[in-house]
PDB file of N, CA and C in Angstrom:
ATOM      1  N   UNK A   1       0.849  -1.180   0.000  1.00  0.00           N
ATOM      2  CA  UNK A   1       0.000   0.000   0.000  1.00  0.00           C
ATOM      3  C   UNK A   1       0.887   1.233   0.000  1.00  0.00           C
ATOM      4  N   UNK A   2       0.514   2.457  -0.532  1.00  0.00           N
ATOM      5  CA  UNK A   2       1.230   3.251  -1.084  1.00  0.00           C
ATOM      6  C   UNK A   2       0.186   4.598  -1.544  1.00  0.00           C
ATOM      7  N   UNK A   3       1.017   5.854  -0.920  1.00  0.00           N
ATOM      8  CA  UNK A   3      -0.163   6.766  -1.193  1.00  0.00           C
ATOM      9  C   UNK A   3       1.271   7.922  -1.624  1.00  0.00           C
ATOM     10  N   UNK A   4       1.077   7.954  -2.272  1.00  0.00           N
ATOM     11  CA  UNK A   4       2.414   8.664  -3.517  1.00  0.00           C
ATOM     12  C   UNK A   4       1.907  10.290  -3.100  1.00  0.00           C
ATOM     13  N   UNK A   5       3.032  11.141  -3.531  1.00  0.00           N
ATOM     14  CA  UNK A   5       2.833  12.937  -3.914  1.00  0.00           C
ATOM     15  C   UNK A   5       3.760  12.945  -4.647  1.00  0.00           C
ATOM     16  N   UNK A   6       2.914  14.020  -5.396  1.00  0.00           N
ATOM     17  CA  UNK A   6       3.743  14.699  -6.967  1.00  0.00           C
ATOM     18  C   UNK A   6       3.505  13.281  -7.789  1.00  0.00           C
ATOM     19  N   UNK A   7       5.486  13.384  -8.221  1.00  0.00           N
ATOM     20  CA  UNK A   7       5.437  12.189  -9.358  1.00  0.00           C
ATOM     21  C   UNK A   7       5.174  10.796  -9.246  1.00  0.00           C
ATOM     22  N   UNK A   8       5.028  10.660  -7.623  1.00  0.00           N
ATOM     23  CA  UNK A   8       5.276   9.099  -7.291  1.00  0.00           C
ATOM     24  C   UNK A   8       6.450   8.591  -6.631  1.00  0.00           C
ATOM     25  N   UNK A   9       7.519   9.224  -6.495  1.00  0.00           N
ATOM     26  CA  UNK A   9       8.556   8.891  -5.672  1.00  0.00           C
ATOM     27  C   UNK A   9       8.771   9.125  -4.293  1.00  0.00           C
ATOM     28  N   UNK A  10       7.766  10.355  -3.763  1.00  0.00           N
ATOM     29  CA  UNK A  10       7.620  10.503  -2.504  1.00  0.00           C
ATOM     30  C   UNK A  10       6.465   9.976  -1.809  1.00  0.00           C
ATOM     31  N   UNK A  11       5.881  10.016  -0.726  1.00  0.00           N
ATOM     32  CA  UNK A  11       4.619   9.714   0.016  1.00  0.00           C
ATOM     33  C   UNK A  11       5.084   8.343   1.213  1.00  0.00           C
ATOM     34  N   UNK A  12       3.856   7.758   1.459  1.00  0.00           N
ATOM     35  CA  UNK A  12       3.867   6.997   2.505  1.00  0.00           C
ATOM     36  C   UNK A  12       3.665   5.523   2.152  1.00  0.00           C
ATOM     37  N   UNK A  13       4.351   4.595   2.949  1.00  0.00           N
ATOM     38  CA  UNK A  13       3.930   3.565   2.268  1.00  0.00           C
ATOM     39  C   UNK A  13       4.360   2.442   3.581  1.00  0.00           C
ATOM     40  N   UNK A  14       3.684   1.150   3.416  1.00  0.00           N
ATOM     41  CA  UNK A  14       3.606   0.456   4.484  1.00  0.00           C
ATOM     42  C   UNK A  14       4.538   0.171   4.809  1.00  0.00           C
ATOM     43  N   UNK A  15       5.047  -0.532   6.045  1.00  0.00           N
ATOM     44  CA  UNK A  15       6.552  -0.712   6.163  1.00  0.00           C
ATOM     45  C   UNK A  15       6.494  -3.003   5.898  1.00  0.00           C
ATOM     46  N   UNK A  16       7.913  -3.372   5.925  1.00  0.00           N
ATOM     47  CA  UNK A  16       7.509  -4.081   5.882  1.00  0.00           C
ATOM     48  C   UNK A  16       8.106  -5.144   7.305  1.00  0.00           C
ATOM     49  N   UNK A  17       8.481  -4.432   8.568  1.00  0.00           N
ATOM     50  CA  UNK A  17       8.838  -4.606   9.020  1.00  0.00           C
ATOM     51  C   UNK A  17       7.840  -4.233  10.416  1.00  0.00           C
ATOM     52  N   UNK A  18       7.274  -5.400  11.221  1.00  0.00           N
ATOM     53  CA  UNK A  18       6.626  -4.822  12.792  1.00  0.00           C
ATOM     54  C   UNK A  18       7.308  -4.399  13.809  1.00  0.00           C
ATOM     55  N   UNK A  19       8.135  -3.056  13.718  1.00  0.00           N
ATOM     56  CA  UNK A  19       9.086  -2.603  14.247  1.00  0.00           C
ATOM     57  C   UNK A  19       9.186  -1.214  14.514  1.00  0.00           C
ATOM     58  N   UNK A  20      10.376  -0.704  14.656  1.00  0.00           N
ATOM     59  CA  UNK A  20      10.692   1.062  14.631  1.00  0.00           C
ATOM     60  C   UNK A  20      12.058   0.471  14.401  1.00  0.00           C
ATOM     61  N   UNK A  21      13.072   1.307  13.412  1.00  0.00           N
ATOM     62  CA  UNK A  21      14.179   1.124  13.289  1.00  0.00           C
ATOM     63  C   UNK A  21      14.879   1.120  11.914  1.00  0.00           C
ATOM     64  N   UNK A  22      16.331   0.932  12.079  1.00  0.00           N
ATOM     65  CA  UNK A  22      16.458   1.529  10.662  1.00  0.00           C
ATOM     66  C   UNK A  22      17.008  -0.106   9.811  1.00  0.00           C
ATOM     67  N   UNK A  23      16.258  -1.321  10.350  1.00  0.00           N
ATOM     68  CA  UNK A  23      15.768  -2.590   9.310  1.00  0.00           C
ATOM     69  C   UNK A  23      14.947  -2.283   8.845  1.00  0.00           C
ATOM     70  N   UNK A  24      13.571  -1.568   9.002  1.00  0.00           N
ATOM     71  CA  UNK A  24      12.451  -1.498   9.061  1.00  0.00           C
ATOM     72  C   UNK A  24      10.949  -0.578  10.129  1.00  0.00           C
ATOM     73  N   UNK A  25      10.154  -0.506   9.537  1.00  0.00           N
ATOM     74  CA  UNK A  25       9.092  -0.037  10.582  1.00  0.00           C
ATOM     75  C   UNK A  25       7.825  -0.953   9.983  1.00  0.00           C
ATOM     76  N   UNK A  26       7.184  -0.415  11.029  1.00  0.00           N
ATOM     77  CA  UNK A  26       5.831  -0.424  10.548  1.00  0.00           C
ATOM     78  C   UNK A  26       5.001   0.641   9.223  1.00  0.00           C
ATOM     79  N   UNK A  27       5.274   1.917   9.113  1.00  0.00           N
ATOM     80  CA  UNK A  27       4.988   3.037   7.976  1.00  0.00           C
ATOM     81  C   UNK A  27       6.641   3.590   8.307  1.00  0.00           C
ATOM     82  N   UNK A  28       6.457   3.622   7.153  1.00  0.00           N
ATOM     83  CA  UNK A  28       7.861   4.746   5.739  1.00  0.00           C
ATOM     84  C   UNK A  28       7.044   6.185   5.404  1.00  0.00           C
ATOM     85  N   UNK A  29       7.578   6.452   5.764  1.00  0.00           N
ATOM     86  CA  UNK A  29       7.812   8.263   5.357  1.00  0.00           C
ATOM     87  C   UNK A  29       8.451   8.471   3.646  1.00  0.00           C
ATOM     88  N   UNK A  30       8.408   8.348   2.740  1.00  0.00           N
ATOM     89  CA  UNK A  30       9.635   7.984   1.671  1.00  0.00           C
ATOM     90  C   UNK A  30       9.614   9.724   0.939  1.00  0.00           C
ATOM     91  N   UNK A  31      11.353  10.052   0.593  1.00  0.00           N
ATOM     92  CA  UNK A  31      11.304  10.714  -0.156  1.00  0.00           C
ATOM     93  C   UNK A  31      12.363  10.764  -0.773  1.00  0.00           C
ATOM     94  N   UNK A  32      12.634  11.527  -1.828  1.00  0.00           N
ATOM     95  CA  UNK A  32      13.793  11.338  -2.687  1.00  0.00           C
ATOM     96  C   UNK A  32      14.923  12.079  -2.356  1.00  0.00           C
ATOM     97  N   UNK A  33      14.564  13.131  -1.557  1.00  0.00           N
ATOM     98  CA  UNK A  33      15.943  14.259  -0.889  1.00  0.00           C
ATOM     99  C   UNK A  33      15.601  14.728   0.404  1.00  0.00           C
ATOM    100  N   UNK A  34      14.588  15.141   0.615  1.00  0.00           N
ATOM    101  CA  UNK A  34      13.743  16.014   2.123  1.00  0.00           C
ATOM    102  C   UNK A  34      13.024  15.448   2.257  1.00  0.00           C
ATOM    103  N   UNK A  35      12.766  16.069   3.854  1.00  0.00           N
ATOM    104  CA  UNK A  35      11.424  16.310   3.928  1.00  0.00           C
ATOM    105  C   UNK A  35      11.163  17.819   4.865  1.00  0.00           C
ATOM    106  N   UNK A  36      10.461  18.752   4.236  1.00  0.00           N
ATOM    107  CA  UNK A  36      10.368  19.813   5.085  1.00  0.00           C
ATOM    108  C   UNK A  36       9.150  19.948   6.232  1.00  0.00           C
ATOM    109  N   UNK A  37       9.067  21.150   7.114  1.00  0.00           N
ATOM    110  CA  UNK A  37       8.117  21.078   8.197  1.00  0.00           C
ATOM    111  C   UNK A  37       7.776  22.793   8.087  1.00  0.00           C
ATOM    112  N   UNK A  38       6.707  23.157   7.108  1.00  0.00           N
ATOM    113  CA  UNK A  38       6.274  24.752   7.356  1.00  0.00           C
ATOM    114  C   UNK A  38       5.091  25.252   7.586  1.00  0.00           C
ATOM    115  N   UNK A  39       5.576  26.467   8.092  1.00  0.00           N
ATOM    116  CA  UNK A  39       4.731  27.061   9.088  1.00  0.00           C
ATOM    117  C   UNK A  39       3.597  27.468   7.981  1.00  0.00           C
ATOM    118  N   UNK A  40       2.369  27.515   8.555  1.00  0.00           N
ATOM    119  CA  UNK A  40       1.293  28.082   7.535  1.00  0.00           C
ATOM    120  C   UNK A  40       1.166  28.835   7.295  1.00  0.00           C
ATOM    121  N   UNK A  41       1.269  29.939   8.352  1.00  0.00           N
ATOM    122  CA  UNK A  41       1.284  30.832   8.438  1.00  0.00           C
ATOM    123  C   UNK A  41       2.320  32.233   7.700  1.00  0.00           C
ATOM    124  N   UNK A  42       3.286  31.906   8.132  1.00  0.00           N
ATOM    125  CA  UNK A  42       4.486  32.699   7.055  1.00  0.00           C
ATOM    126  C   UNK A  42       4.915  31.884   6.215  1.00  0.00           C
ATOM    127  N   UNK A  43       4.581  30.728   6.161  1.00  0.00           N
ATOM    128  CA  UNK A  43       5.174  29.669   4.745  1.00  0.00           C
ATOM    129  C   UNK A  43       6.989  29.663   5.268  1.00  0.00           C
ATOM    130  N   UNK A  44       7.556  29.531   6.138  1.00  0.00           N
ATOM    131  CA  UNK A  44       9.338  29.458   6.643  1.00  0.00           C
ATOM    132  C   UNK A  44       8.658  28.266   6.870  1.00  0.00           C
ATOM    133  N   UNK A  45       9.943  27.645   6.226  1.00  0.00           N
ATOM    134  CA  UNK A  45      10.511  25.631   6.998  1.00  0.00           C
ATOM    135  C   UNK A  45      11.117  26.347   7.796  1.00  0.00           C
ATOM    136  N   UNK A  46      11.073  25.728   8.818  1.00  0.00           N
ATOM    137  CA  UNK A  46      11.730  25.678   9.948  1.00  0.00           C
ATOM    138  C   UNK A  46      12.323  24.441  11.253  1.00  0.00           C
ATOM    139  N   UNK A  47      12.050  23.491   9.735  1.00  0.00           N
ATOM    140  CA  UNK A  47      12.868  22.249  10.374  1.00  0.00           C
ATOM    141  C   UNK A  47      12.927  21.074   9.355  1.00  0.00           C
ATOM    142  N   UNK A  48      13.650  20.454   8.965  1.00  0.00           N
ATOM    143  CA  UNK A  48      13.417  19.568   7.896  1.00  0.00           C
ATOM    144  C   UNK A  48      14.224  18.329   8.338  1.00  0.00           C
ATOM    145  N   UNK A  49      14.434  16.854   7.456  1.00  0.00           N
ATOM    146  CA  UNK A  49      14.597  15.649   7.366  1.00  0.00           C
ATOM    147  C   UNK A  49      15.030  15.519   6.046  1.00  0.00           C
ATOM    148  N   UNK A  50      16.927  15.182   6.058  1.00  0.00           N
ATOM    149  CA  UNK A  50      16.835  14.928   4.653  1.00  0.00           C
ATOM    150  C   UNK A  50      17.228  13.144   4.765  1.00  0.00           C
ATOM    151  N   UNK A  51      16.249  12.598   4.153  1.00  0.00           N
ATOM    152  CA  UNK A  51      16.128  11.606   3.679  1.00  0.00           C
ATOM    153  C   UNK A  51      17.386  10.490   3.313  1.00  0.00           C
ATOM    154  N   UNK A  52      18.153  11.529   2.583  1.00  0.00           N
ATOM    155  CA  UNK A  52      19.583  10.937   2.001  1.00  0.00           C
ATOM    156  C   UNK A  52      20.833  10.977   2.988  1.00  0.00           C
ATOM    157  N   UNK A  53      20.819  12.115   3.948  1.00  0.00           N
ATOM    158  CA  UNK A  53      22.280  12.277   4.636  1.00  0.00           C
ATOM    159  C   UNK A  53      21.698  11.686   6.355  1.00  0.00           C
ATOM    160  N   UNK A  54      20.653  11.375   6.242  1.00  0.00           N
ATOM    161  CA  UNK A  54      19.810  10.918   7.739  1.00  0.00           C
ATOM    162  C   UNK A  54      20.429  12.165   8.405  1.00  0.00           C
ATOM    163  N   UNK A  55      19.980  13.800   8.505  1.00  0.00           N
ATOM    164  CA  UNK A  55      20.186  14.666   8.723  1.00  0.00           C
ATOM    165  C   UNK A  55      18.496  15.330   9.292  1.00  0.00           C
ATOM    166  N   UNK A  56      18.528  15.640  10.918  1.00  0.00           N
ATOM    167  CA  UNK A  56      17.277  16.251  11.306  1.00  0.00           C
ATOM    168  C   UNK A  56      17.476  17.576  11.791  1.00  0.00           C
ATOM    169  N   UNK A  57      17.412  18.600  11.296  1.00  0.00           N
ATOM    170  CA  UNK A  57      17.937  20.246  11.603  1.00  0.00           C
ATOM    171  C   UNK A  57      16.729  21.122  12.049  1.00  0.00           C
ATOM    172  N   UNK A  58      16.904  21.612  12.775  1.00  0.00           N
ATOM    173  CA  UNK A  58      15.361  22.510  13.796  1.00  0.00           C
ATOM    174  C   UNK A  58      16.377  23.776  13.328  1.00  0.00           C
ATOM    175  N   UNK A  59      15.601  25.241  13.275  1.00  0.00           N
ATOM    176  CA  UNK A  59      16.044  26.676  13.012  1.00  0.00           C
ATOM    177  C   UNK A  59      16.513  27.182  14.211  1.00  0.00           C
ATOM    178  N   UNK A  60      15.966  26.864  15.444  1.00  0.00           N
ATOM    179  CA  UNK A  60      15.966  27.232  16.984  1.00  0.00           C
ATOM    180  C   UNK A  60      16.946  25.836  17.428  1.00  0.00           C
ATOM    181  N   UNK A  61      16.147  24.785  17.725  1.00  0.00           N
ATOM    182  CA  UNK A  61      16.656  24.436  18.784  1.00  0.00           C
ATOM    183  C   UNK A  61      16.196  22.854  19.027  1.00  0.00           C
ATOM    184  N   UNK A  62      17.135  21.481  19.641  1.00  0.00           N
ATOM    185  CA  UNK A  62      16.396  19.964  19.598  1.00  0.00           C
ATOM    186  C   UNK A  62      16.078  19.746  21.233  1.00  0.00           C
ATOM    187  N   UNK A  63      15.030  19.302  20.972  1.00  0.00           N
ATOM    188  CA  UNK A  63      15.118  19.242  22.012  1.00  0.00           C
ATOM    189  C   UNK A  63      14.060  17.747  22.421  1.00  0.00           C
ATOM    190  N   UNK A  64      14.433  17.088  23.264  1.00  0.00           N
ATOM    191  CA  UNK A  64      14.104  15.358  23.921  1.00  0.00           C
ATOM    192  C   UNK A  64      14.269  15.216  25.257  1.00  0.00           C
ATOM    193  N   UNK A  65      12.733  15.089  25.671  1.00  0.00           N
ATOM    194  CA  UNK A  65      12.264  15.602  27.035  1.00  0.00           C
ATOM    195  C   UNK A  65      12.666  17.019  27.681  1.00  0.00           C
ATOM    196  N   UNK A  66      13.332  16.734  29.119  1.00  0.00           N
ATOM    197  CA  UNK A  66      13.977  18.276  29.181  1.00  0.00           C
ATOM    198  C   UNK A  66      14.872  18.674  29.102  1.00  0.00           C
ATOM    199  N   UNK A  67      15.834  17.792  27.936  1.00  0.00           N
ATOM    200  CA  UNK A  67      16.988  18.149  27.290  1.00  0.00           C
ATOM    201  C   UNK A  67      16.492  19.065  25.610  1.00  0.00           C
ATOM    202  N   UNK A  68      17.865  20.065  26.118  1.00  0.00           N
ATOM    203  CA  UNK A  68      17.670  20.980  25.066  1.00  0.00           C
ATOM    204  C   UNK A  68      19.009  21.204  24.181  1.00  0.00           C
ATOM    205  N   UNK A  69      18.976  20.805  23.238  1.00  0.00           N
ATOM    206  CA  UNK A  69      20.450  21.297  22.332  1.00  0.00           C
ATOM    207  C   UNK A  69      20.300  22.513  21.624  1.00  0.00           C
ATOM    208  N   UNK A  70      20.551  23.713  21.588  1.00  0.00           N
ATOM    209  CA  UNK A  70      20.640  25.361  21.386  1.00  0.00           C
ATOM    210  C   UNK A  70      21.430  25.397  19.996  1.00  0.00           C
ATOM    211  N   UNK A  71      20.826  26.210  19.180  1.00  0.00           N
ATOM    212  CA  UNK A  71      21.558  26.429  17.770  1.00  0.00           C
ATOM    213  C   UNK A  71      22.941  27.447  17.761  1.00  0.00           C
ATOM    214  N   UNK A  72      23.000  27.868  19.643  1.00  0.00           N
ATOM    215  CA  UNK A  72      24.275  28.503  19.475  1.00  0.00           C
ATOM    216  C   UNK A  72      25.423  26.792  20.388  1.00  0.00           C
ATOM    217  N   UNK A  73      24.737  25.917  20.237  1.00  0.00           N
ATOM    218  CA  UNK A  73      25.725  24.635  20.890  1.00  0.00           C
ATOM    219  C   UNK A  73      25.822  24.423  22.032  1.00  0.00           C
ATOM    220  N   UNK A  74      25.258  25.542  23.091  1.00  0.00           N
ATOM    221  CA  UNK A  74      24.739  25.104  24.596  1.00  0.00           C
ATOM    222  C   UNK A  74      23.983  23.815  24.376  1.00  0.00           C
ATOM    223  N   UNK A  75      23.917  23.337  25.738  1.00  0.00           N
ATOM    224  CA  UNK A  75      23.429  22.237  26.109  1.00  0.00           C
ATOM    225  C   UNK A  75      22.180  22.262  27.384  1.00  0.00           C
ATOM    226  N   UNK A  76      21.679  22.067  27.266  1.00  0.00           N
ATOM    227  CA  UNK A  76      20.577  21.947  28.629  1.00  0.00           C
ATOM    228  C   UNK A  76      19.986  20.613  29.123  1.00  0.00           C
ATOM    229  N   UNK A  77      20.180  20.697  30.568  1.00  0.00           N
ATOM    230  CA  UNK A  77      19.617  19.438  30.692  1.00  0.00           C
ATOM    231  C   UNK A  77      20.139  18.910  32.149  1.00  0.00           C
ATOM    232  N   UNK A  78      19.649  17.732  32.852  1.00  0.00           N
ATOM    233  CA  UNK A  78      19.922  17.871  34.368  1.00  0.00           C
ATOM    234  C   UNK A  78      21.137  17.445  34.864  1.00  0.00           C
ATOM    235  N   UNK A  79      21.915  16.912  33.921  1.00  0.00           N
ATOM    236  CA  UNK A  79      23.264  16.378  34.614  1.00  0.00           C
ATOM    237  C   UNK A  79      24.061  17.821  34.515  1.00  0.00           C
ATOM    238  N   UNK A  80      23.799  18.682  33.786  1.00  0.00           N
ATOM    239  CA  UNK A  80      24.455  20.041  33.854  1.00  0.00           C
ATOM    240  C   UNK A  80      24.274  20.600  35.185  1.00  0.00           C
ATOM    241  N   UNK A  81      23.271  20.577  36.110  1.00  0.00           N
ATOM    242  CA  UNK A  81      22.419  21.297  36.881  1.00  0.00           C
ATOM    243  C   UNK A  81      23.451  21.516  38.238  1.00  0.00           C
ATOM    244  N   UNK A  82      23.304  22.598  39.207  1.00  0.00           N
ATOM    245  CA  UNK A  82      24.477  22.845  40.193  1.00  0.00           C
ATOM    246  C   UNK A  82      24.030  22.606  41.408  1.00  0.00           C
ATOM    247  N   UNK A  83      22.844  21.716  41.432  1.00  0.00           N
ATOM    248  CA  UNK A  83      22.081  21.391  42.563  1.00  0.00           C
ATOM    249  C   UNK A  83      20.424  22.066  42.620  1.00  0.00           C
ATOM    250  N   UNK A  84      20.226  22.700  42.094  1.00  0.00           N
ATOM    251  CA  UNK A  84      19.102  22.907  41.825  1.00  0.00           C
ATOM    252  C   UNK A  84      18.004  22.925  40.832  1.00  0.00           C
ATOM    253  N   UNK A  85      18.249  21.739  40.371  1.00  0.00           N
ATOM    254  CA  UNK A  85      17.549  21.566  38.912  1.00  0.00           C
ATOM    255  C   UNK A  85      18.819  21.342  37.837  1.00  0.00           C
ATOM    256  N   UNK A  86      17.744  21.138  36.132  1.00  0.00           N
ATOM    257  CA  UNK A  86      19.118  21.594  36.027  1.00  0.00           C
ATOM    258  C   UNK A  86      19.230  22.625  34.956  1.00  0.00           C
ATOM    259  N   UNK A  87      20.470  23.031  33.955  1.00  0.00           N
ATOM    260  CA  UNK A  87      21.152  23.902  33.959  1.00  0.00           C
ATOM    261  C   UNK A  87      21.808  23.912  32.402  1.00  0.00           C
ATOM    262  N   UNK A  88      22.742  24.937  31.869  1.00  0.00           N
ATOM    263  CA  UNK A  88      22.994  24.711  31.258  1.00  0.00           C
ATOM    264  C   UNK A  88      24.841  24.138  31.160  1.00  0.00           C
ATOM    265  N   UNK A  89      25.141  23.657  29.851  1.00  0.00           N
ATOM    266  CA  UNK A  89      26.592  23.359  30.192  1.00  0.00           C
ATOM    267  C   UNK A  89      27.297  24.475  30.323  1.00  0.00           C
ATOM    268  N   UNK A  90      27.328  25.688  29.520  1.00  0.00           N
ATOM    269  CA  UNK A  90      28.086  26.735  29.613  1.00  0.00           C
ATOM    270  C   UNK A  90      28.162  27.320  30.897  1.00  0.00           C
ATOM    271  N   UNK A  91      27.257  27.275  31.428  1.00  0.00           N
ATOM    272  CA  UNK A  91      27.178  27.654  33.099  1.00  0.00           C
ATOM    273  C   UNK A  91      27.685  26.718  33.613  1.00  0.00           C
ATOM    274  N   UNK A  92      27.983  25.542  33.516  1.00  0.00           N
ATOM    275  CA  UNK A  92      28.791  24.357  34.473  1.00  0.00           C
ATOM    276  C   UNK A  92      29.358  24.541  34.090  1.00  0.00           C
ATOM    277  N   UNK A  93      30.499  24.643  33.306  1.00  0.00           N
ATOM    278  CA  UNK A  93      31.565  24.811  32.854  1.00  0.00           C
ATOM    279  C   UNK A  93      32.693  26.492  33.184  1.00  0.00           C
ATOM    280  N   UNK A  94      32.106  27.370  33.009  1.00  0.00           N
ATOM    281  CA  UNK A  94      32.437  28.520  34.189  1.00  0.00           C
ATOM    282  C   UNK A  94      32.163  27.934  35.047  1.00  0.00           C
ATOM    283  N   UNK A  95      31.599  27.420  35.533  1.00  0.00           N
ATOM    284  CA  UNK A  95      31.544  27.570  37.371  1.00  0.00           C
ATOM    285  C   UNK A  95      32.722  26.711  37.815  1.00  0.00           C
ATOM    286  N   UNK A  96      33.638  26.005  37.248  1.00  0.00           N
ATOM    287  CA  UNK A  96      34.492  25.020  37.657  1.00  0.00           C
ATOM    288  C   UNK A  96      36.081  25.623  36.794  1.00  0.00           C
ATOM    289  N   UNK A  97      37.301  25.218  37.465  1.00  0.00           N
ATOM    290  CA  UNK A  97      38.276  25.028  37.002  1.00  0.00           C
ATOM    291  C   UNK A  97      38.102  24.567  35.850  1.00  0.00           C
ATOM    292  N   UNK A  98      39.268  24.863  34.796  1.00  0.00           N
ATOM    293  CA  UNK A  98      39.242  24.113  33.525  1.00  0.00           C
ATOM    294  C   UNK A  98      39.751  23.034  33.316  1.00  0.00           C
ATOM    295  N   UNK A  99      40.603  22.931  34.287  1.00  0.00           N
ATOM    296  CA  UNK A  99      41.833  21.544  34.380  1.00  0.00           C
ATOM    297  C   UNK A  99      40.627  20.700  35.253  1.00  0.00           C
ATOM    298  N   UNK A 100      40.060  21.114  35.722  1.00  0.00           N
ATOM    299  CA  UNK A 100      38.987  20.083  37.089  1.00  0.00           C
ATOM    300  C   UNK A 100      37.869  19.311  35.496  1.00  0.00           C
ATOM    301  N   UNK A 101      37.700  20.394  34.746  1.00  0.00           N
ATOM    302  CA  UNK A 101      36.513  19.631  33.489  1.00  0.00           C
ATOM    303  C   UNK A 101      37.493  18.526  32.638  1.00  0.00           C
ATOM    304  N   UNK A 102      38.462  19.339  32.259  1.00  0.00           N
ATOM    305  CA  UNK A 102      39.407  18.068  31.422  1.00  0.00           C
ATOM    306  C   UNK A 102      39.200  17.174  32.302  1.00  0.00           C
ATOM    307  N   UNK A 103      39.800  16.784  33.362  1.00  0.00           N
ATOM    308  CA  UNK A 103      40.170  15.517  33.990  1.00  0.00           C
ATOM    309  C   UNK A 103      38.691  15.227  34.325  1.00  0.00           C
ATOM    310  N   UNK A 104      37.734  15.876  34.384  1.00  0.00           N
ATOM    311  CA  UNK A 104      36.651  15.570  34.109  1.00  0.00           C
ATOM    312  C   UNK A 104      35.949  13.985  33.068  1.00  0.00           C
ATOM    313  N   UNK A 105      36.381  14.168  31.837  1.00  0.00           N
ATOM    314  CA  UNK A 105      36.057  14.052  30.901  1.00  0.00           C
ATOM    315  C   UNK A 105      36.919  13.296  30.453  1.00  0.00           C
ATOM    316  N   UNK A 106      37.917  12.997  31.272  1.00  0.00           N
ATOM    317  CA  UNK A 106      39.100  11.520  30.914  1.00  0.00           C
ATOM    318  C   UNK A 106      40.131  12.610  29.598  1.00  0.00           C
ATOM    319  N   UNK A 107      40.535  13.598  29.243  1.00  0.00           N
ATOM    320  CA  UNK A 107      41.111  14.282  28.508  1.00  0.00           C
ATOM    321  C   UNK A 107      42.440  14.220  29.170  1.00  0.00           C
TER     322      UNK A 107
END
């Protein structure tokens, strides 16, 4: 089963696999280069899926649960946190020696 857009090379189609994963799924997403995500409103993508480089890019920011990855490369999230929740890395990272983070980090 197969529900095509445009020429037929893109659209959705069953998977053939009872799964999630990259053997197989249950439904395929299929496209030949992208896939974009836009706003209706101003018509901006502002996040897309390319298909070919397994590449997922947000304009702002990723984010999975209450972890946040920042398009300036901060990090957010609770193992950052200084005891009260948590925090970002750039702020853990000032707050400590630099030689204390290397040896941190097995460097």
């Amino acid at each position: 089963t197969l529900v095509t857009v445009g020429d037929g090379t893109g659209g959705m189609a069953k998977g053939d696999v009872d799964g999630a994963g990259f053997n197989g799924n249950n439904l395929n997403i299929k496209s030949w280069n992208g896939i974009g995500f836009q706003n209706s409103e101003d018509l901006a993508i502002r996040a897309y899926i390319s298909t070919r480089l397994g590449v997922i890019a947000a304009a702002e920011n990723l984010q999975a649960g209450n972890a946040i990855f920042n398009k300036n490369g901060d990090v957010y999230g609770d193992i950052w946190g200084t005891g009260s929740g948590p925090g970002w890395l750039s702020a853990y990272i000032a707050g400590r020696p630099l030689r204390q983070y290397i040896t941190m980090v097995g460097v």
